[in-house]
Protein backbone atom coordinates (compact mmCIF):
# COMPACT_ATOMS: atom_id res chain seq x y z
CA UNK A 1 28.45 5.95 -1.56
CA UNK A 2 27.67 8.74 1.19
CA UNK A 3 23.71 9.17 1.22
CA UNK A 4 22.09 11.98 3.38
CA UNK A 5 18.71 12.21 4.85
CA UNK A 6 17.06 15.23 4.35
CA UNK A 7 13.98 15.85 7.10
CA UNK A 8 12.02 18.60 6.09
CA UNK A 9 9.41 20.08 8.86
CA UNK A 10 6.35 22.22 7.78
CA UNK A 11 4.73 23.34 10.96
CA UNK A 12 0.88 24.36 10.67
CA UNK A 13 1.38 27.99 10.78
CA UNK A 14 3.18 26.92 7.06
CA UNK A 15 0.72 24.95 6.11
CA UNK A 16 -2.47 27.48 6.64
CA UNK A 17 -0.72 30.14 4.49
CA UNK A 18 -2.88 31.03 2.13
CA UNK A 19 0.66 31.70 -0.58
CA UNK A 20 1.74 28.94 -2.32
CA UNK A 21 4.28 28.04 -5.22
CA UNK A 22 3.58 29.23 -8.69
CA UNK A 23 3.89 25.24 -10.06
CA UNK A 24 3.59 26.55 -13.97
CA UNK A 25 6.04 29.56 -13.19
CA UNK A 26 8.88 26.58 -11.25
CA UNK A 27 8.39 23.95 -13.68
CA UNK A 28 6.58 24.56 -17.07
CA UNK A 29 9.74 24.41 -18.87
CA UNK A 30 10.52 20.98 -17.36
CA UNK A 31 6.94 19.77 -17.91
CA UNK A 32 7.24 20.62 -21.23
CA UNK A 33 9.90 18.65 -21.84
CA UNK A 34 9.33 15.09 -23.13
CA UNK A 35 11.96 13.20 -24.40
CA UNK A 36 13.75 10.09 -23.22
CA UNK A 37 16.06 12.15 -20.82
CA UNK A 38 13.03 12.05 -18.18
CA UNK A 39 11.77 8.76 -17.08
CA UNK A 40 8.23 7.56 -17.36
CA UNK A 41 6.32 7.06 -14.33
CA UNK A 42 4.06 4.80 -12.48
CA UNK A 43 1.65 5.65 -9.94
CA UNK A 44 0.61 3.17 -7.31
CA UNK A 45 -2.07 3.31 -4.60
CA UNK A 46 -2.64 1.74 -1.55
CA UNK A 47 -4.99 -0.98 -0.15
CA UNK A 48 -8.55 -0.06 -1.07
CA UNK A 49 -7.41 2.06 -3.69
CA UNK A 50 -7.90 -0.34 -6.97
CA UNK A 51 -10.94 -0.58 -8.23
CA UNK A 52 -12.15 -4.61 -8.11
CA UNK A 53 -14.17 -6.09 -10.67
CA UNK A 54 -15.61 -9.40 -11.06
CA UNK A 55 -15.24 -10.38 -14.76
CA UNK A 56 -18.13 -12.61 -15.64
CA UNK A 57 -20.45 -10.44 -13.94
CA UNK A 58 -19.04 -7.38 -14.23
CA UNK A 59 -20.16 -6.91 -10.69
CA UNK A 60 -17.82 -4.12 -8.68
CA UNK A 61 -16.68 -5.80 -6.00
CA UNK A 62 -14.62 -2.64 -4.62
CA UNK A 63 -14.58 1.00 -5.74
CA UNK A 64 -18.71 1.65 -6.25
CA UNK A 65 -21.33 1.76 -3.16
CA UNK A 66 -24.48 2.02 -5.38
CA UNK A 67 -27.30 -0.14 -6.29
CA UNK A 68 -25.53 -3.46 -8.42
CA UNK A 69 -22.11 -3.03 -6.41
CA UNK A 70 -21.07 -6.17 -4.01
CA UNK A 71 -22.96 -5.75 -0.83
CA UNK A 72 -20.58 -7.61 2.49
CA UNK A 73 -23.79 -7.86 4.10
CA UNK A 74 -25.39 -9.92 1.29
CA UNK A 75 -23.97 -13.39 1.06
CA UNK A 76 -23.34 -13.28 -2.76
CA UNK A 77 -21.75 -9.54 -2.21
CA UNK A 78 -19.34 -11.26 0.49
CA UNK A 79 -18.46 -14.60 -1.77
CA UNK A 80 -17.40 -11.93 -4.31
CA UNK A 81 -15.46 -9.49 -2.28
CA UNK A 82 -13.68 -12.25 0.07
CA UNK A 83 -10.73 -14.75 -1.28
CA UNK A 84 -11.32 -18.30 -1.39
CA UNK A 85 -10.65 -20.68 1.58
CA UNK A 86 -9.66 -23.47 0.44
CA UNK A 87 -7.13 -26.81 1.30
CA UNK A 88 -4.05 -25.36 -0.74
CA UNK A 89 -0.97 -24.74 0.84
CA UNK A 90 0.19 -21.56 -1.28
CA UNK A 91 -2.02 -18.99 -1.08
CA UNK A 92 -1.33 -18.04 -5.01
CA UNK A 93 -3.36 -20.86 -5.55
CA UNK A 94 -6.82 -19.22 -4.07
CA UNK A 95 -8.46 -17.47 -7.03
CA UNK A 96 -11.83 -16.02 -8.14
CA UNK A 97 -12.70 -14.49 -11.22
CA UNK A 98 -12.35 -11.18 -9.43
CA UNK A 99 -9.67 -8.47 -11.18
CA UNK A 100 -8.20 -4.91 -10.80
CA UNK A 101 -9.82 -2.41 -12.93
CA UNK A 102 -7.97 0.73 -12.05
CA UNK A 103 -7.12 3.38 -9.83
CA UNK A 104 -9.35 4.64 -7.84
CA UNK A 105 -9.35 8.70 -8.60
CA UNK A 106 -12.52 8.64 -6.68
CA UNK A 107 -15.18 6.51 -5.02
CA UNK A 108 -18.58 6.73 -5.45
CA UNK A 109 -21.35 5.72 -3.17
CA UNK A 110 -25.02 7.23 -2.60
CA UNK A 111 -26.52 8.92 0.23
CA UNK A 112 -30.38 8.74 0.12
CA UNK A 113 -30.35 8.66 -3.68
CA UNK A 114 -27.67 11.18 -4.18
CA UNK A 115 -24.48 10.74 -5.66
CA UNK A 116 -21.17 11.79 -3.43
CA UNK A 117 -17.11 11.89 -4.58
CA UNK A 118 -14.81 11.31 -2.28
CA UNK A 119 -11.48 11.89 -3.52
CA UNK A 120 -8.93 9.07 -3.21
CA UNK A 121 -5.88 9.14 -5.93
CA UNK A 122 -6.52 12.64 -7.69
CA UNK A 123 -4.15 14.52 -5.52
CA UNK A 124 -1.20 11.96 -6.66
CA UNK A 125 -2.88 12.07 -10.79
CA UNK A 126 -3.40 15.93 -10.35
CA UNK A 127 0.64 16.51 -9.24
CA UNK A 128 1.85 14.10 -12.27
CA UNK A 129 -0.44 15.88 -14.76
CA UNK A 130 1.50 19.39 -13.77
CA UNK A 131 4.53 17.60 -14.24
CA UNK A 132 3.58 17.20 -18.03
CA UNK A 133 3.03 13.20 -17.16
CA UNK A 134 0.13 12.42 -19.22
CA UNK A 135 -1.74 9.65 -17.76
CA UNK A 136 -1.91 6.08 -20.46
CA UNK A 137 -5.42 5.21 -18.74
CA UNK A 138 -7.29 8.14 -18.52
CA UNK A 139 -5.90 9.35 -22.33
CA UNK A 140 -6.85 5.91 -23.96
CA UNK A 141 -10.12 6.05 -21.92
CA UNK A 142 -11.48 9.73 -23.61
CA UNK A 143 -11.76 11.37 -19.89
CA UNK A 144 -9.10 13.71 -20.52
CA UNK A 145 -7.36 14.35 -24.16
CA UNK A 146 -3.82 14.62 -24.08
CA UNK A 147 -3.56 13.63 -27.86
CA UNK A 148 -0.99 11.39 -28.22
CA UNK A 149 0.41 12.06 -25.43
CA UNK A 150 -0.37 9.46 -22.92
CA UNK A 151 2.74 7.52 -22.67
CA UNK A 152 4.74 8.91 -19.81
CA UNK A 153 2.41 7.84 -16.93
CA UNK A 154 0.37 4.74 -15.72
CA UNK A 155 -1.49 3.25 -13.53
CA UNK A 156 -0.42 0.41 -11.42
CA UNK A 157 -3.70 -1.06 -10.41
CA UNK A 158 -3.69 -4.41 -8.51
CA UNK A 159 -5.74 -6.46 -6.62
CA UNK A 160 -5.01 -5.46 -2.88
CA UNK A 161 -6.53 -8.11 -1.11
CA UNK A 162 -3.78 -10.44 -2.46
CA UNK A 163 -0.19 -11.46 -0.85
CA UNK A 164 2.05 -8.26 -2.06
CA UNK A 165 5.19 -10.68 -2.84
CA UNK A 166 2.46 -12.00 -6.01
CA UNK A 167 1.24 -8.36 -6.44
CA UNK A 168 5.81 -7.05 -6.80
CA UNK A 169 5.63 -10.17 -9.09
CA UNK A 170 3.18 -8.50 -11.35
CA UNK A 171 4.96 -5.39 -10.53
CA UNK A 172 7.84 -6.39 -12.18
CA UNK A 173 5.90 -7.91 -15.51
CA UNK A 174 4.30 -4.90 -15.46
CA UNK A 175 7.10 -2.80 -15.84
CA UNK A 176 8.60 -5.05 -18.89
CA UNK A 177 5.45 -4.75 -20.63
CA UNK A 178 5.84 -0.65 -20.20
CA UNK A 179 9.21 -0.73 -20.74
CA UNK A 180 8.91 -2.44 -24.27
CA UNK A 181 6.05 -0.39 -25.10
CA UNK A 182 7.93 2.93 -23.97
CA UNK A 183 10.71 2.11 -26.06
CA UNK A 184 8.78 1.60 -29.15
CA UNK A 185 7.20 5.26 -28.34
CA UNK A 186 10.68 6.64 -28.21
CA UNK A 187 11.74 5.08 -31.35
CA UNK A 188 8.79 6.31 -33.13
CA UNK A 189 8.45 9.69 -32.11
CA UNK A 190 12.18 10.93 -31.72
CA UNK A 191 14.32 7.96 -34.00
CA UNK A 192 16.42 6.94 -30.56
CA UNK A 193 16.51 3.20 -29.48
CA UNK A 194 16.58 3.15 -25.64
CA UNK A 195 16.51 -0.13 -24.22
CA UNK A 196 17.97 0.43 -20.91
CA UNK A 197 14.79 2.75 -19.44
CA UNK A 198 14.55 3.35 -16.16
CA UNK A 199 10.73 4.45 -14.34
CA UNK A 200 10.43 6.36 -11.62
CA UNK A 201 7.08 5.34 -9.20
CA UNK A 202 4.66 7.19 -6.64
CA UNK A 203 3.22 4.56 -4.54
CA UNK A 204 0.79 5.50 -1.39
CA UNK A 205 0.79 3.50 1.07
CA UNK A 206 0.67 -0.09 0.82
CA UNK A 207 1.73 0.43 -2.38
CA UNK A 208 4.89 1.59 -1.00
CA UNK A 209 5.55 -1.97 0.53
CA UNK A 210 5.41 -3.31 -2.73
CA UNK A 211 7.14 -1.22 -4.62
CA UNK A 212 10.61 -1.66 -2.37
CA UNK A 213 9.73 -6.02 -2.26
CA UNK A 214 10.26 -5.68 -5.80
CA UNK A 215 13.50 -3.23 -5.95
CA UNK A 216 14.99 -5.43 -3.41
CA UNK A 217 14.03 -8.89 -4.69
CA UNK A 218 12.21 -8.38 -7.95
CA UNK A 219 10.02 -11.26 -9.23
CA UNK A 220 11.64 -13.95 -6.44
CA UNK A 221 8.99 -15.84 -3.81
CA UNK A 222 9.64 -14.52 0.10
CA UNK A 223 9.50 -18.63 0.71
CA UNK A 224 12.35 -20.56 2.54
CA UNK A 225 13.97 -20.05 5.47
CA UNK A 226 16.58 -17.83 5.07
CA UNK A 227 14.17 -15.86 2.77
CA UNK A 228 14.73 -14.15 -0.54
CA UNK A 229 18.17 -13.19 -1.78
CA UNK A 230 19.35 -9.55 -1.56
CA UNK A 231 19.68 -8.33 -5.44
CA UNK A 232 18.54 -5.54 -5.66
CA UNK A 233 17.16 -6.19 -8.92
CA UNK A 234 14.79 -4.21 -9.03
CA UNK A 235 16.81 -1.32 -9.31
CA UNK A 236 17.66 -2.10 -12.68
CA UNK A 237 13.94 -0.50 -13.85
CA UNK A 238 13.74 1.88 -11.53
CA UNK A 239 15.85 5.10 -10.67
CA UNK A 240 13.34 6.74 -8.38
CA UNK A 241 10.88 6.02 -5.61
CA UNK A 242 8.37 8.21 -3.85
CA UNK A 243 6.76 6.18 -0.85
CA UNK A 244 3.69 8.49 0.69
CA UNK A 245 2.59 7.59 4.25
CA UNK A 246 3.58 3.75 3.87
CA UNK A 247 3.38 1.87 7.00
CA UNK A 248 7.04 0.38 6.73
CA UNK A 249 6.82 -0.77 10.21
CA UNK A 250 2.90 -2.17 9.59
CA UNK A 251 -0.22 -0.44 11.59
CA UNK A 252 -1.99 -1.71 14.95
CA UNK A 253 -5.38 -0.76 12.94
CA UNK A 254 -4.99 -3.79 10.65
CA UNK A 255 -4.75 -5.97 13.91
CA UNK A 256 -7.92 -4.20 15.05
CA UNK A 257 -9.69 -4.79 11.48
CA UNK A 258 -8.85 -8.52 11.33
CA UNK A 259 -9.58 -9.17 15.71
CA UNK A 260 -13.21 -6.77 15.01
CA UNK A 261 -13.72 -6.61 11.35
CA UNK A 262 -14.00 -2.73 9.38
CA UNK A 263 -15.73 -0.07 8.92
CA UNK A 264 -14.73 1.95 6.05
CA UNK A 265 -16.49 4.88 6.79
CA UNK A 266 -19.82 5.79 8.39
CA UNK A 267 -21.88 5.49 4.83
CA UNK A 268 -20.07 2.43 3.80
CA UNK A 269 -20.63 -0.91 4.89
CA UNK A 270 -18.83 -3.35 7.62
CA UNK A 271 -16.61 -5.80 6.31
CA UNK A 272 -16.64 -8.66 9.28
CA UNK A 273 -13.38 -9.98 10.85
CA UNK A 274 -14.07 -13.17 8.77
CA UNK A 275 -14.15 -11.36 5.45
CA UNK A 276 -11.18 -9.00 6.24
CA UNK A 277 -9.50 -12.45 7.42
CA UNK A 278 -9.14 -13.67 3.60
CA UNK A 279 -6.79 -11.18 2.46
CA UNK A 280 -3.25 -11.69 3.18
CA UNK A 281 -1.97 -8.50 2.17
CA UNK A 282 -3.68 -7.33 5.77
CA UNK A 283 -1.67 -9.36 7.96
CA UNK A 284 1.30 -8.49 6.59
CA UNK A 285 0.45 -5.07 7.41
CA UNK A 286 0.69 -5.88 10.93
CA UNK A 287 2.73 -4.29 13.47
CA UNK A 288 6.30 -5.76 15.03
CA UNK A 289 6.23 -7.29 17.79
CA UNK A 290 9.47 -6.16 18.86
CA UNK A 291 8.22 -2.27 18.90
CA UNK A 292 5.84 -3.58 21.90
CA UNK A 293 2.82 -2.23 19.34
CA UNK A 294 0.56 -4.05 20.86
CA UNK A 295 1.43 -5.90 24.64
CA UNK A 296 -1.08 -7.84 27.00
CA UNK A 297 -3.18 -5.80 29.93
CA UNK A 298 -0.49 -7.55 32.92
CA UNK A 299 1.72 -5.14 34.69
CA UNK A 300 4.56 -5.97 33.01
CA UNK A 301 3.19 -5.00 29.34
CA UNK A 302 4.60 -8.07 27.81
CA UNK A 303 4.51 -8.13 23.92
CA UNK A 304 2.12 -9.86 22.08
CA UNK A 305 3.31 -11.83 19.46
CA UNK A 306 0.69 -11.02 16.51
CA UNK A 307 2.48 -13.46 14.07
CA UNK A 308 1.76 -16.60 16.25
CA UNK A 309 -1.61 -18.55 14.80
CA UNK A 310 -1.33 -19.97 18.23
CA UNK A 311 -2.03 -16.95 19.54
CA UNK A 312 -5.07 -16.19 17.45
CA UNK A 313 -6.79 -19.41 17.97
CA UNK A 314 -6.20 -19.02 21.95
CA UNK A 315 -7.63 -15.42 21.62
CA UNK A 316 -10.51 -16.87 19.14
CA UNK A 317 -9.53 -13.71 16.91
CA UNK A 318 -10.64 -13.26 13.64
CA UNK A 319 -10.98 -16.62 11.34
CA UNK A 320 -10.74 -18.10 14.67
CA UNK A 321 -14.03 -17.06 16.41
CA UNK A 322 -16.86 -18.70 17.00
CA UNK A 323 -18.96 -15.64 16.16
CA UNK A 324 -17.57 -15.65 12.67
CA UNK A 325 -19.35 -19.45 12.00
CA UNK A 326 -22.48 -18.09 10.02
CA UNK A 327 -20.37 -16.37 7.82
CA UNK A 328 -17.66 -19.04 7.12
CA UNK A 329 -21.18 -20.97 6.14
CA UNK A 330 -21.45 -17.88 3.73
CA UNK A 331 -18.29 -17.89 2.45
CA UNK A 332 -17.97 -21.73 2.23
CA UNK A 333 -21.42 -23.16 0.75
CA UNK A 334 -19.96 -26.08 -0.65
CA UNK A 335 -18.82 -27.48 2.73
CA UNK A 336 -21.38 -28.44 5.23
CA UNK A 337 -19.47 -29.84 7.97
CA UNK A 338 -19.02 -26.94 10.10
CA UNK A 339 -15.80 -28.74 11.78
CA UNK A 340 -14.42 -28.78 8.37
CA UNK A 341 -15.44 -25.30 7.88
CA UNK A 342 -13.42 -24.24 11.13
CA UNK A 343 -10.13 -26.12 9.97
CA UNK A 344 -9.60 -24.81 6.51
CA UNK A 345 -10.29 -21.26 7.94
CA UNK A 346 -7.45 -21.85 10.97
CA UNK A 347 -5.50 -23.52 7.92
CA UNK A 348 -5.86 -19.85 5.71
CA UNK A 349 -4.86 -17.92 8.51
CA UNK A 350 -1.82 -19.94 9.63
CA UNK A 351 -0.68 -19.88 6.64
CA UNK A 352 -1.55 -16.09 5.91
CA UNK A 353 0.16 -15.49 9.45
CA UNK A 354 3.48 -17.43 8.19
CA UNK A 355 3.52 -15.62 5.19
CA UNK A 356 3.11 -12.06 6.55
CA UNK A 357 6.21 -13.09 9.12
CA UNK A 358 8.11 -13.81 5.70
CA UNK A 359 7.42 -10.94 3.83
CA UNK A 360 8.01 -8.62 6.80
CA UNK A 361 11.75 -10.16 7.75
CA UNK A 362 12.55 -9.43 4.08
CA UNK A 363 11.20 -5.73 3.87
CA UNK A 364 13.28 -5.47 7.36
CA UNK A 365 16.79 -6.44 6.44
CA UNK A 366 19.37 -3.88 6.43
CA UNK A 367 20.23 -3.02 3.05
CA UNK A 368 21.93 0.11 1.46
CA UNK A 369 20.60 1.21 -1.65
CA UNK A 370 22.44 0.52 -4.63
CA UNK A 371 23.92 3.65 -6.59
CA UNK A 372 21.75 5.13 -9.14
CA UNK A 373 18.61 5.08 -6.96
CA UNK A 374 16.94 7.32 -4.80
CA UNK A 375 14.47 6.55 -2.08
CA UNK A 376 12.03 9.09 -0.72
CA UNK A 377 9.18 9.27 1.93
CA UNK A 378 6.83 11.59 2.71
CA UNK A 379 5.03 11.09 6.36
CA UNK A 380 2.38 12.93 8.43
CA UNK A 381 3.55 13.96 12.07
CA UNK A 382 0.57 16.17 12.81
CA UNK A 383 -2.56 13.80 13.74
CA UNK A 384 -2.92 11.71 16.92
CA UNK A 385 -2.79 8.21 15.35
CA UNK A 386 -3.23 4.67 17.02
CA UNK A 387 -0.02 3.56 18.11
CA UNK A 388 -0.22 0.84 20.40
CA UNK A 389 -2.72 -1.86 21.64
CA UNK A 390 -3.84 -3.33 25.01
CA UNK A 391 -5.17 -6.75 24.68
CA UNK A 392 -7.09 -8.53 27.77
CA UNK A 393 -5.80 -11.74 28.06
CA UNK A 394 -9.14 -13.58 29.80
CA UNK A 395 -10.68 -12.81 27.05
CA UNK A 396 -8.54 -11.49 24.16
CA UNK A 397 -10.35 -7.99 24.01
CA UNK A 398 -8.66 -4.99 22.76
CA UNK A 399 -8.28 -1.51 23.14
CA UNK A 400 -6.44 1.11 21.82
CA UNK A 401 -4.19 2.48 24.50
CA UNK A 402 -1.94 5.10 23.00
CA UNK A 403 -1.70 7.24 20.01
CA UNK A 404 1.26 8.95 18.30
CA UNK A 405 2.25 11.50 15.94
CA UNK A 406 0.99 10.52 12.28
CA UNK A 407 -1.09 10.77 9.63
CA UNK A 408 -4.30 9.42 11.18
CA UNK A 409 -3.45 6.00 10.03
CA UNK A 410 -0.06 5.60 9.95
CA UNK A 411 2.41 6.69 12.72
CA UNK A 412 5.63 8.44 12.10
CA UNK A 413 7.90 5.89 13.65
CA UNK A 414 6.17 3.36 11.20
CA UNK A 415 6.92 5.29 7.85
CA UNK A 416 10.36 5.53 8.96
CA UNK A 417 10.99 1.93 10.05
CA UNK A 418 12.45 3.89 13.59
CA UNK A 419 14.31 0.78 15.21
CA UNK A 420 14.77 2.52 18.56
CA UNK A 421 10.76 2.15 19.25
CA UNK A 422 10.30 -0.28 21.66
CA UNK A 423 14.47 -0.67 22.32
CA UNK A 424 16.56 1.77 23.82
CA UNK A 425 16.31 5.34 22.82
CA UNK A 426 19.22 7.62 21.03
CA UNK A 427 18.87 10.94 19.87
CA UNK A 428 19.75 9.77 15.65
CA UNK A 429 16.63 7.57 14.04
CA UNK A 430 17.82 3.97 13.60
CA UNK A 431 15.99 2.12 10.25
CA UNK A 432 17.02 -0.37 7.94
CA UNK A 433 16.00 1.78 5.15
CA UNK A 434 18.54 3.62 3.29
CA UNK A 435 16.04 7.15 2.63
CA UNK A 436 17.67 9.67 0.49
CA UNK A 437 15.26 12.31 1.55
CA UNK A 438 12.33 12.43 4.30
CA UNK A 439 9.73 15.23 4.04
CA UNK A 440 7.09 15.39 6.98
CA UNK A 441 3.54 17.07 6.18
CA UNK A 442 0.70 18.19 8.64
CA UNK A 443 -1.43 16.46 6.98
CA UNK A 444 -3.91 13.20 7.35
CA UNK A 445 -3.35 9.80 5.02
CA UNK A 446 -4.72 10.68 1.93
CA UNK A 447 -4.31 14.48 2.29
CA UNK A 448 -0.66 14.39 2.12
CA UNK A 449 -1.34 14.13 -1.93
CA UNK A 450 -3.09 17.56 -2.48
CA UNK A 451 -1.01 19.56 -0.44
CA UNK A 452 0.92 21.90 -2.07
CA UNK A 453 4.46 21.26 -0.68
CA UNK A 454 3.81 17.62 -1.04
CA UNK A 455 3.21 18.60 -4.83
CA UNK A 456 6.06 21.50 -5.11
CA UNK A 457 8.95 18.52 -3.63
CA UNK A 458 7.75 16.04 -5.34
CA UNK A 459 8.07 18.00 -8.97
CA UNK A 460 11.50 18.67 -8.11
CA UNK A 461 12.17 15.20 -7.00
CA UNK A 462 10.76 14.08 -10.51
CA UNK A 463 12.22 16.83 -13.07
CA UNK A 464 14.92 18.56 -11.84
CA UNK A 465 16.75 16.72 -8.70
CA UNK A 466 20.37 16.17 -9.75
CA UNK A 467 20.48 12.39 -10.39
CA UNK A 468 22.80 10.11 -8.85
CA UNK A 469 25.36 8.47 -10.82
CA UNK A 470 24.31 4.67 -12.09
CA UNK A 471 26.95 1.48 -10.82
């Protein structure tokens, strides 16, 4: 099969125009059609952008900054929001009784008593809802009434902190639960039987990462040394996917968050290197060595490798510092042997260092797309974002030393896997990843979603984009 990528450039003079498409005049007549010749569709966000809620408690761990939320700075807030450290070899094994509890359409927190919104996933919610996709958890919830409408769109909401092979796991039972439950809709409504439905999905960001695990490997493990075997078997659900400013090549900030710990934003709290340390979906959102990302202070600018625990311990980054002991004591109560304390939280992050290497060498394989599905990314080239890293080697400091065109977070060369960064140049892009169509935005990470030719392609995309014939 002969598959073309399309890169489509907005400059900003584009962008400020104050004309934009007439959405109900293009594709009300689309929209309005529901039927089983358009596929349902799932909407997935990024890290940070489930809501996290601890069951017993009904505590928020993530997704509320007001009074009763999980507090990092309070030892029973940072028990709740970090993952066990524990003895067990497979990470799956580390859980808490904390849960996803939805997309986040916005996040609340309170500024001297006064409730603010930021937006997060309503740009993405806002585009499928002009599409005619009626959204399953806000319709069953009673915040919007689509009458019975609410079967052609949900929610993928998962706990991001976790390894994203187990989160394209639950991907992929996710999608047979819809799929059944689709199919009884169809039967019901219009008297057709439809088992072989195929979903279409908008994942931002990290959510992207997922999403293409699963349609290249669907429910297998990333373990073993040659890694998980090519099937494509995902592709059997899914006949369209929308990634929106995913870091397919990973992002020198989630180094920086794991070697200094976050800051989400300048009313929200700091999540310590320790804490940020326990989720192993982070390090696998770390940059390749190979692009030269992020390279030691010497003259020569030699790479560091980021995957290499032996690395970290030298560098006494993250788990590994010795200004993170008072909160391992936090995070592990039961243990009072600081030594003890120190080796099961070098044993988590060797092991969450192995696995990100894993899951990264099978995202990276070369691998045309099966017939029958269609890949799409949309990227920001506009902001200066952090590109590359300078690390001291006396004393393992780093610094940002370069930016690049992005989208504040993520650069362009990442979205687009670009092999030739950090090898020799040549004027075509070189990636692994078999894109159908590329659209680049001026926009930043999460504002990307509410622009209007982010919203205009991606309804075409969705209703009325010729579709390519199945195998």
């Amino acid at each position: 099969m002969h598959r073309c990528v399309w890169v489509v450039l907005f400059g900003l003079g584009l962008a400020c125009a104050t004309r934009g498409p007439e959405f109900a005049l293009l594709y009300n007549p689309a929209a309005r059609h529901h039927g089983p010749e358009r596929n349902p569709i799932i909407a997935m966000p990024g890290i940070l952008g489930s809501r996290l809620l601890d069951r017993p408690t009904g505590v928020v761990a993530w997704g509320a900054f007001e009074s009763g939320a999980a507090d990092p700075g309070d030892p029973d807030g940072a028990r709740l929001i970090a993952l066990p450290i524990d003895g067990f070899d497979d990470l799956a094994k580390l859980r808490d009784d904390v849960e996803p509890n939805g997309v986040l359409e916005q996040v609340r927190i309170r500024l001297l008593g006064v409730p603010l919104e930021i937006q997060a996933y309503a740009g993405i919610l806002a585009t499928l809802g002009a599409a005619g996709y009626r959204d399953e958890a806000l319709g069953l919830a009673g915040e919007v009434d689509y009458g019975a409408d609410h079967f052609t769109c949900f929610q993928f909401d998962y706990d991001w902190r976790r390894d994203n092979v187990e989160n394209a796991r639950r991907l992929h039972e996710f999608i047979l639960a819809k799929r059944a439950y689709v199919r009884r809709e169809y039967l019901a409504r219009y008297g057709v039987d439809v088992p072989d439905i195929k979903f279409d999905i908008v994942a931002h960001s990290m959510g992207g990462l997922i999403a293409r695990y699963f349609l290249m490997y669907g429910s297998q493990d990333v373990s073993g040394e040659t890694g998980p075997e090519l099937t494509w078997e995902g592709a059997n659900l899914v006949e369209k996917l929308v990634t929106v400013g995913t870091p397919n090549a990973g992002s020198v900030e989630a180094f920086v968050q794991l070697v200094e710990g976050r800051k989400i934003g300048p009313l929200l709290p700091f999540y310590p290197p320790s804490l940020m340390g326990t989720f192993p979906s982070v390090y696998q959102l770390l940059p390749r060595e190979r692009h030269r990302a992020v390279t030691w202070d010497g003259t020569a600018g030699e790479p560091v490798p980021v995957l290499d625990p032996g690395v970290w311990e030298a560098m006494e980054w993250g788990l590994a510092s010795p200004e993170q002991a008072g909160m391992l004591e936090v995070l592990m109560p039961d243990v009072s042997d600081p030594l003890e304390r120190r080796t099961r939280a070098l044993a988590f992050q060797r092991r969450a260092l192995s696995r990100a290497g894993a899951f990264q060498r099978a995202l990276d394989r070369p691998a045309r797309a099966p017939d029958g599905l269609d890949l799409y990314l949309v990227a920001g080239d506009a902001d200066g974002t952090p590109a590359r890293i300078t690390v001291r080697e006396r004393d393992g400091e780093v610094a940002i030393s370069d930016r690049a065109p992005g989208d504040g977070t993520v650069i362009r060369s990442s979205a687009l896997l670009d092999e030739r960064v950090g090898d020799e140049w040549s004027p075509r892009v070189v990636t692994p990843i078999d894109f159908d169509t590329v659209l680049f935005l001026p926009h930043d990470h999460l504002g990307l979603t509410s622009n209007p030719v982010f919203r205009d392609n991606v309804l075409f995309w969705l209703l009325e984009a010729p579709l390519r014939p199945a195998p």
